[in-house]
Protein backbone atom coordinates (compact mmCIF):
# COMPACT_ATOMS: atom_id res chain seq x y z
CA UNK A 1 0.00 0.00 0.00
CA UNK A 2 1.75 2.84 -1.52
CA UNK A 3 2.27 5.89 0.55
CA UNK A 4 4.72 8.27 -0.61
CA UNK A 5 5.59 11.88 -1.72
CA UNK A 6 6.86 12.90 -4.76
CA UNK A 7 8.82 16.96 -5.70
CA UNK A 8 7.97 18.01 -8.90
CA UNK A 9 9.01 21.63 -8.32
CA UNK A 10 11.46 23.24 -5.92
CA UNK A 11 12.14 26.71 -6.79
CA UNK A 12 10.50 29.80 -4.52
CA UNK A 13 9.17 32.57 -6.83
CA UNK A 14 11.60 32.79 -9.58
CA UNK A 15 12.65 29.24 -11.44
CA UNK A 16 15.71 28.90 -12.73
CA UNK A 17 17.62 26.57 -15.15
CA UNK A 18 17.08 23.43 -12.68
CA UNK A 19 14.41 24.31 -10.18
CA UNK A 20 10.65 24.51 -11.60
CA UNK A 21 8.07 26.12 -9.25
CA UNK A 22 6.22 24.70 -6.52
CA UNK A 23 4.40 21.40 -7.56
CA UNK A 24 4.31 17.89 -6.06
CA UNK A 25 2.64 14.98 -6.00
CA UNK A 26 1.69 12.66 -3.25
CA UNK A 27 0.60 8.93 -3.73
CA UNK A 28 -1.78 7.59 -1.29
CA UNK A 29 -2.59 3.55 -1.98
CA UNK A 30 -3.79 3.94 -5.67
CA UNK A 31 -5.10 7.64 -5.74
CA UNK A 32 -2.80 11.01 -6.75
CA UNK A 33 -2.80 13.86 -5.05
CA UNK A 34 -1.75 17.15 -6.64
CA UNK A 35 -0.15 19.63 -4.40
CA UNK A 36 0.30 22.80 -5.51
CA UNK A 37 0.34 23.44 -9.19
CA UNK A 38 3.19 25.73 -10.50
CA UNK A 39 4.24 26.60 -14.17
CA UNK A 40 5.37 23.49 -15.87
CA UNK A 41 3.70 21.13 -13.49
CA UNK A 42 2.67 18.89 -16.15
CA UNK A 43 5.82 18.65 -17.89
CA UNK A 44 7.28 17.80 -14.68
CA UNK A 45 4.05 15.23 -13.92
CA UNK A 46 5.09 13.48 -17.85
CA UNK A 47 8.83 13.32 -17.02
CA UNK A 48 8.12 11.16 -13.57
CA UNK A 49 5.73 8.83 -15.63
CA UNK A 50 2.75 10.28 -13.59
CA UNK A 51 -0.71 9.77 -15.26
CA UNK A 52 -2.55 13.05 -15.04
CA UNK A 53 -5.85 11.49 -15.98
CA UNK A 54 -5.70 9.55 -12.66
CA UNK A 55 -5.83 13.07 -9.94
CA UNK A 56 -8.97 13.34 -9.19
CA UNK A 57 -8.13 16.29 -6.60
CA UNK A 58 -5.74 18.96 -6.60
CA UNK A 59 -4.84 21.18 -3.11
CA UNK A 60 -3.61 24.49 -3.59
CA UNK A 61 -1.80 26.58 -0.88
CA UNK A 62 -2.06 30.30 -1.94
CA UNK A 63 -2.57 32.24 -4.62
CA UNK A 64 0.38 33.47 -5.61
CA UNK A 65 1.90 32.69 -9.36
CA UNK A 66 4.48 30.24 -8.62
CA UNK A 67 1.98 27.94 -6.97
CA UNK A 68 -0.67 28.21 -9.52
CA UNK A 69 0.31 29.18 -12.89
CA UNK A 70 0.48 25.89 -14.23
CA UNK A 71 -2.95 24.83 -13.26
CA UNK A 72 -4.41 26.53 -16.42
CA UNK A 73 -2.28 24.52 -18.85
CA UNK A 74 -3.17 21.02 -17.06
CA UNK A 75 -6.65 21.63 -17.49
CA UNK A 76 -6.83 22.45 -20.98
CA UNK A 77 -4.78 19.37 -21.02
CA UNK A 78 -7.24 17.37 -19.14
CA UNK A 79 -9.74 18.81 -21.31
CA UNK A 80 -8.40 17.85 -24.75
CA UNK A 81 -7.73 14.01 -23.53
CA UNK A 82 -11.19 13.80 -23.06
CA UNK A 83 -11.64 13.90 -19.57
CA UNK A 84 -14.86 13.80 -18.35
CA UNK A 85 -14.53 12.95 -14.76
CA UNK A 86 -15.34 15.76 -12.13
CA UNK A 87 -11.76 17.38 -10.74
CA UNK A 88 -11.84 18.81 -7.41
CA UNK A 89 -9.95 21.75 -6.85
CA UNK A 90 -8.64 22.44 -2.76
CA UNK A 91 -8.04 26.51 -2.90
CA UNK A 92 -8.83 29.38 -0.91
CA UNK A 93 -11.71 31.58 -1.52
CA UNK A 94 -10.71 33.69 -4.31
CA UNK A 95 -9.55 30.58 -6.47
CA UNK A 96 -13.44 30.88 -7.44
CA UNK A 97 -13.04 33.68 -9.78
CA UNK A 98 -10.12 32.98 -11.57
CA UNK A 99 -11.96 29.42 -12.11
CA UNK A 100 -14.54 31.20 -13.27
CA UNK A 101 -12.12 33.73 -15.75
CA UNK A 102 -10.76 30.93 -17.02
CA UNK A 103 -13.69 28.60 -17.91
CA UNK A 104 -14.85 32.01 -19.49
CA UNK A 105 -12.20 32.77 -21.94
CA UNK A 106 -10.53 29.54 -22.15
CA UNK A 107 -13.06 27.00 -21.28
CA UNK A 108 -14.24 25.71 -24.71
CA UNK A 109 -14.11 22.25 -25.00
CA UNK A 110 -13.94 21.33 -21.06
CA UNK A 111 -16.53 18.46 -20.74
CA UNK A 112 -15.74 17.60 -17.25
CA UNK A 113 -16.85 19.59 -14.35
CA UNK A 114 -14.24 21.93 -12.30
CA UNK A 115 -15.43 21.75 -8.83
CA UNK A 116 -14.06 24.65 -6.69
CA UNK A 117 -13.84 23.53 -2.85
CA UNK A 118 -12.68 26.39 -0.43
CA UNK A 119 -10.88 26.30 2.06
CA UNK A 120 -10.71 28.56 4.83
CA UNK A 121 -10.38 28.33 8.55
CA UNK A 122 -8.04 29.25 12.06
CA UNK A 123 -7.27 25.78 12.72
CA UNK A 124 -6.97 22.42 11.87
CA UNK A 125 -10.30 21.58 9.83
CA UNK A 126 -11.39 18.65 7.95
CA UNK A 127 -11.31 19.19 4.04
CA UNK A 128 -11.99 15.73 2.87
CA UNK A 129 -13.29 12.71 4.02
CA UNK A 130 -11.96 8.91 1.88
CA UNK A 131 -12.87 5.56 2.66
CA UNK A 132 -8.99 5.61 4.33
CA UNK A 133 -7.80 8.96 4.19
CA UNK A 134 -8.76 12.05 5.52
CA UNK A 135 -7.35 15.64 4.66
CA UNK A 136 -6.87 18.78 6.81
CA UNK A 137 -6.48 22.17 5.70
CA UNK A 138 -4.77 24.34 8.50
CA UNK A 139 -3.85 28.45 7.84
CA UNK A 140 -0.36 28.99 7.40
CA UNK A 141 1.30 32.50 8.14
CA UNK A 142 2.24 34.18 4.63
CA UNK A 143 1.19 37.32 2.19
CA UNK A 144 -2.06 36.76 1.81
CA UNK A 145 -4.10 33.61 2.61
CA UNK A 146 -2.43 30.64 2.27
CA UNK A 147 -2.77 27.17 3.69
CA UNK A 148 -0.85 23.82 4.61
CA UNK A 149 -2.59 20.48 4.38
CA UNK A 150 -2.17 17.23 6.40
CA UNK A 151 -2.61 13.84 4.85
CA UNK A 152 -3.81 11.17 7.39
CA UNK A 153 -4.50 7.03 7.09
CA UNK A 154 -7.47 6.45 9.18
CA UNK A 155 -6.85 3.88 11.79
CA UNK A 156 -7.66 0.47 10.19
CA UNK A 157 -10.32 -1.99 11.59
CA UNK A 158 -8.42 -4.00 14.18
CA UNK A 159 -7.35 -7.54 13.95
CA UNK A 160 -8.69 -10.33 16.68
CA UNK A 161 -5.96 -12.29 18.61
CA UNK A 162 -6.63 -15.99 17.27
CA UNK A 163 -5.56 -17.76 20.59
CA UNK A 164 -8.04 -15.55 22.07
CA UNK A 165 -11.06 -16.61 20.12
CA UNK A 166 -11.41 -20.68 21.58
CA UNK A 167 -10.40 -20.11 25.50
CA UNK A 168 -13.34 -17.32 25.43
CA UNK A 169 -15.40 -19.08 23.35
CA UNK A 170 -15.56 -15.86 21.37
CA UNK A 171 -18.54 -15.67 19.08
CA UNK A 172 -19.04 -14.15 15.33
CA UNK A 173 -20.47 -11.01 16.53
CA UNK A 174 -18.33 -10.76 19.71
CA UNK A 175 -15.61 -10.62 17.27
CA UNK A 176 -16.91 -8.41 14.95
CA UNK A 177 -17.80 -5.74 17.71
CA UNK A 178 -14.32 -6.62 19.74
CA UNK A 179 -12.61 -5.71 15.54
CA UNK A 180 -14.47 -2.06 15.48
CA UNK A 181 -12.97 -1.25 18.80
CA UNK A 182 -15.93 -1.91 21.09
CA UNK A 183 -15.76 -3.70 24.43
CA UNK A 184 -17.93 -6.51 24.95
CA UNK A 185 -19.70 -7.18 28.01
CA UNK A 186 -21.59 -11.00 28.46
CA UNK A 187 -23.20 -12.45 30.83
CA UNK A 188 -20.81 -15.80 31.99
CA UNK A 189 -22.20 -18.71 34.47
CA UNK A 190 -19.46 -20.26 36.35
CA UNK A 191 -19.94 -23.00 39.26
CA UNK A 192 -23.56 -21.59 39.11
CA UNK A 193 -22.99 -17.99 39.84
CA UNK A 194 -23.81 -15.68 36.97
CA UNK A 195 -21.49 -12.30 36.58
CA UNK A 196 -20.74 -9.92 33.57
CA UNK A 197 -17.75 -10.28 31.96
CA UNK A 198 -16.06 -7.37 30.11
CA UNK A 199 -13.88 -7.97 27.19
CA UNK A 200 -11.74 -4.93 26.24
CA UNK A 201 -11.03 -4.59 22.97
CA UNK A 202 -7.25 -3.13 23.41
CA UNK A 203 -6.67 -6.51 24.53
CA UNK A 204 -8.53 -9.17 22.56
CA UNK A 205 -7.12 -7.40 19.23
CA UNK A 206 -4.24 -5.30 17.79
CA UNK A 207 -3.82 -2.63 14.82
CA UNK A 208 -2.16 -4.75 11.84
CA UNK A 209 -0.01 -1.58 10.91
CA UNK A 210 -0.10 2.25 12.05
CA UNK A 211 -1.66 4.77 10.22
CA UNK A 212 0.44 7.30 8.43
CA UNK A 213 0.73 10.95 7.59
CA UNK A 214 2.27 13.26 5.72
CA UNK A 215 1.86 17.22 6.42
CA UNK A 216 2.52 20.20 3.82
CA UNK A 217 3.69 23.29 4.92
CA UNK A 218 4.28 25.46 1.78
CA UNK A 219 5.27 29.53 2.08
CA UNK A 220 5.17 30.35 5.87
CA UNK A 221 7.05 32.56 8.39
CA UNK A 222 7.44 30.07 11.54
CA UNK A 223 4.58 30.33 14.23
CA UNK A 224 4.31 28.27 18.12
CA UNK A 225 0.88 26.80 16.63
CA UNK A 226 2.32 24.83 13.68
CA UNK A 227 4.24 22.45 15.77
CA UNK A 228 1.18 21.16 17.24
CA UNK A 229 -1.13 21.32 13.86
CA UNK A 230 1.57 18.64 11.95
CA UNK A 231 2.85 17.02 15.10
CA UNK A 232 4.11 13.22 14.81
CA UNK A 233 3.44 13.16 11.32
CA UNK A 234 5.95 10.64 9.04
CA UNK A 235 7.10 12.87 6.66
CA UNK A 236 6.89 16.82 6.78
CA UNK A 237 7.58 19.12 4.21
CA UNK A 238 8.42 22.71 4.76
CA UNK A 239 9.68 25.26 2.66
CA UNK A 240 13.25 26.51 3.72
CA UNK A 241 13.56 29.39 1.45
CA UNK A 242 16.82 31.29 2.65
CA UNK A 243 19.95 30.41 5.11
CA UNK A 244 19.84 31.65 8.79
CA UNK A 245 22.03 34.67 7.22
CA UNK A 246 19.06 35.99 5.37
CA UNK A 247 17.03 35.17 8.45
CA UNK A 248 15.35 39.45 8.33
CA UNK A 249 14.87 38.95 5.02
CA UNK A 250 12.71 35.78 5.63
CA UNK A 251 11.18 37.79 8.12
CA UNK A 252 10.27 40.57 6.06
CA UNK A 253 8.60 38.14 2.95
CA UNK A 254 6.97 36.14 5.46
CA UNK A 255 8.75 32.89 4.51
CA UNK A 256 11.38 30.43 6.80
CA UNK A 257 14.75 29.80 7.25
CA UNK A 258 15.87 26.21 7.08
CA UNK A 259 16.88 26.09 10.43
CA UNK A 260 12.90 27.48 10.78
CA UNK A 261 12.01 24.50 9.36
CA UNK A 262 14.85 22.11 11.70
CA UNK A 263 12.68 23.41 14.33
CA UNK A 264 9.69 22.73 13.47
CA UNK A 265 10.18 19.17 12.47
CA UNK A 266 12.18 18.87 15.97
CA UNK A 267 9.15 19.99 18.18
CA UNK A 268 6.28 18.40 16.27
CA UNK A 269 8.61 14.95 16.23
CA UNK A 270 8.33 13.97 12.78
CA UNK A 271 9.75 11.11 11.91
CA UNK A 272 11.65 13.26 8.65
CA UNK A 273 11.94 16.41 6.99
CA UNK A 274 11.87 17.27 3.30
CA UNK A 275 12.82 21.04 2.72
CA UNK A 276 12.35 22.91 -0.44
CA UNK A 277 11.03 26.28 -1.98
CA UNK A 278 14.82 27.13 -2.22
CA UNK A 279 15.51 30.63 -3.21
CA UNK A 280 17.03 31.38 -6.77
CA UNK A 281 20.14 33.36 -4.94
CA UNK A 282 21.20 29.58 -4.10
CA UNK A 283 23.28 27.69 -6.50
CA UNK A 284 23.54 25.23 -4.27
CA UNK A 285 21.59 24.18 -1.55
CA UNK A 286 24.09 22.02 0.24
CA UNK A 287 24.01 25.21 3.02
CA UNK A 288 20.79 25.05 3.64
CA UNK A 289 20.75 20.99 3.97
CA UNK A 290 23.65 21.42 6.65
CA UNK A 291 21.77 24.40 8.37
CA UNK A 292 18.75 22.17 9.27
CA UNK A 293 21.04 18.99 9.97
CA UNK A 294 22.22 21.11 13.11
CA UNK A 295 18.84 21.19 14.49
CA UNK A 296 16.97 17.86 12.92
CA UNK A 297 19.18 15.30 11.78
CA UNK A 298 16.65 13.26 9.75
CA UNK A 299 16.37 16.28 6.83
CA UNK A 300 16.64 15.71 3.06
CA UNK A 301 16.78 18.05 0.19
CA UNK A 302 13.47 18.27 -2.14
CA UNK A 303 14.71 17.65 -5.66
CA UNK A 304 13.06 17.75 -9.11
CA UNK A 305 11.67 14.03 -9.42
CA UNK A 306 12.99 12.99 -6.01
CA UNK A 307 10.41 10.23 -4.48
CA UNK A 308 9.97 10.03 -0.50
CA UNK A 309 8.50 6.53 0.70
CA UNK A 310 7.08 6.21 3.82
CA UNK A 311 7.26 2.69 4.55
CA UNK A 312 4.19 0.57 6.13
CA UNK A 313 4.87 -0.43 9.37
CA UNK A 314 2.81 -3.53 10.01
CA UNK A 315 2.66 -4.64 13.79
CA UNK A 316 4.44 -7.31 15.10
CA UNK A 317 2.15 -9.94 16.17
């Protein structure tokens, strides 16, 4: 069961010869997700052998061009493969009206429906709801509004001890409601005295693998709240956009340092830390890599086409 999170674009406002704007995709069991959507996404999505006919929903952070520009081209795209499934389309408010522009002046021949869902809220906030997946939106601290998202398994149904089920003389529904994570409580005659028994479900079964997660935080000066919103997630990506010696002007553009980002990841206890959104002023980012390292040792460098598995870890029973 796939899980895993792929960079498609690295570069902060302005591209350059070897960084394409922000655009990524993450795999979730057989779906796509589309994060962000910057100019030349869909190159980028054709060069990693990524179907675009198979996202079904695209989540966009903010508004700003290097995060959205190539949304335009991948549904004209969409359009002339024939598409006809509906695409949903995560964005804050104002992502309505430039929908809207563009279906008017360069919608003709889109058979498929472009469904605008907004996002807004002040916390953590359910977005959307999958048989085993659910997404939350959560504000972010940037120019204008902007969002990060958080991917989440949902806990599977639970698995019944086997040497459990004869020396309890566990029935077919006892089982069933002990799996869903209910206690059982039955009435049980013993030398002729009758007295409830309770079965707790923490003990009669056990999760065959933990849930995972996968958080998004895209352009964001550092705040105490974030921590919190992604904490213990699996993988965490956060934009790292200058070295600690730019740190006033990361201030100043709203945006983080990488060793913003170290911190982050080292008080919400990820497990690692992908940074990215590099600024074009870096040639290389080996700097920035070693910055966070100080902080969070368990930090890797987004790259174009770079893949990020995160692994199922089954229980051992």
């Amino acid at each position: 069961m796939e899980f895993s999170f792929m960079t498609l674009g690295t570069a902060s406002a302005l591209p350059t010869a070897n960084r394409y704007p922000s655009a990524h995709i993450l795999t979730v069991r057989e779906r796509l997700f589309l994060i962000d959507c910057g100019e030349g996404a869909q190159m980028q999505l054709r060069k990693a052998g990524v179907s675009i006919a198979r996202i079904d929903n695209i989540f966009i952070s903010h508004l700003h061009g290097d995060h959205i520009f190539g949304l335009f081209g991948l549904l004209s795209t969409l359009a002339m493969m024939g598409r006809s499934a509906p695409l949903y389309v995560y964005a804050p408010y104002r992502m309505e009206v430039i929908l809207e522009f563009f279906k008017e002046h360069f919608g003709e021949g889109i058979k498929y429906d472009i469904i605008h869902k907004p996002v807004r809220c002040q916390e953590p906030r359910m977005i959307l709801d999958m048989n085993n997946l659910e997404v939350y939106a959560f504000p972010l601290q940037h120019r204008g509004e902007t969002y990060g998202y958080l991917f989440k398994e949902k806990l599977p149904q639970r698995n019944i001890h086997k040497h459990l089920i004869e020396p309890y003389k566990l029935g077919l529904y006892e089982i069933a409601r002990l799996k869903e994570g209910e206690n059982v409580t039955r009435t049980v005659s013993e030398g002729g005295i009758e007295y409830q028994q309770v079965l707790e479900s923490e003990e009669f079964t056990y999760l065959p693998y933990q849930p995972r997660s996968f958080a998004y935080c895209s352009d964001t000066a550092p705040f105490d709240e974030l921590a919190d919103w992604v904490k213990g997630a699996d993988l965490l990506y956060h934009e790292a956009t200058y070295g600690s010696e730019l740190k006033e002007m990361a201030t100043k553009t709203f945006h983080s340092t990488a060793e913003d980002a170290a911190r982050c990841a080292k008080e919400a206890a990820v497990g690692k830390l992908v940074i990215g959104h590099y600024s074009s002023r870096y040639k290389s980012i080996d700097s920035l890599v070693d910055q966070a390292k100080e902080i969070f040792a368990d930090t890797f460098p987004a790259k174009e086409g770079t893949k990020f598995d995160i692994p199922l870890k089954k229980s051992n029973i």
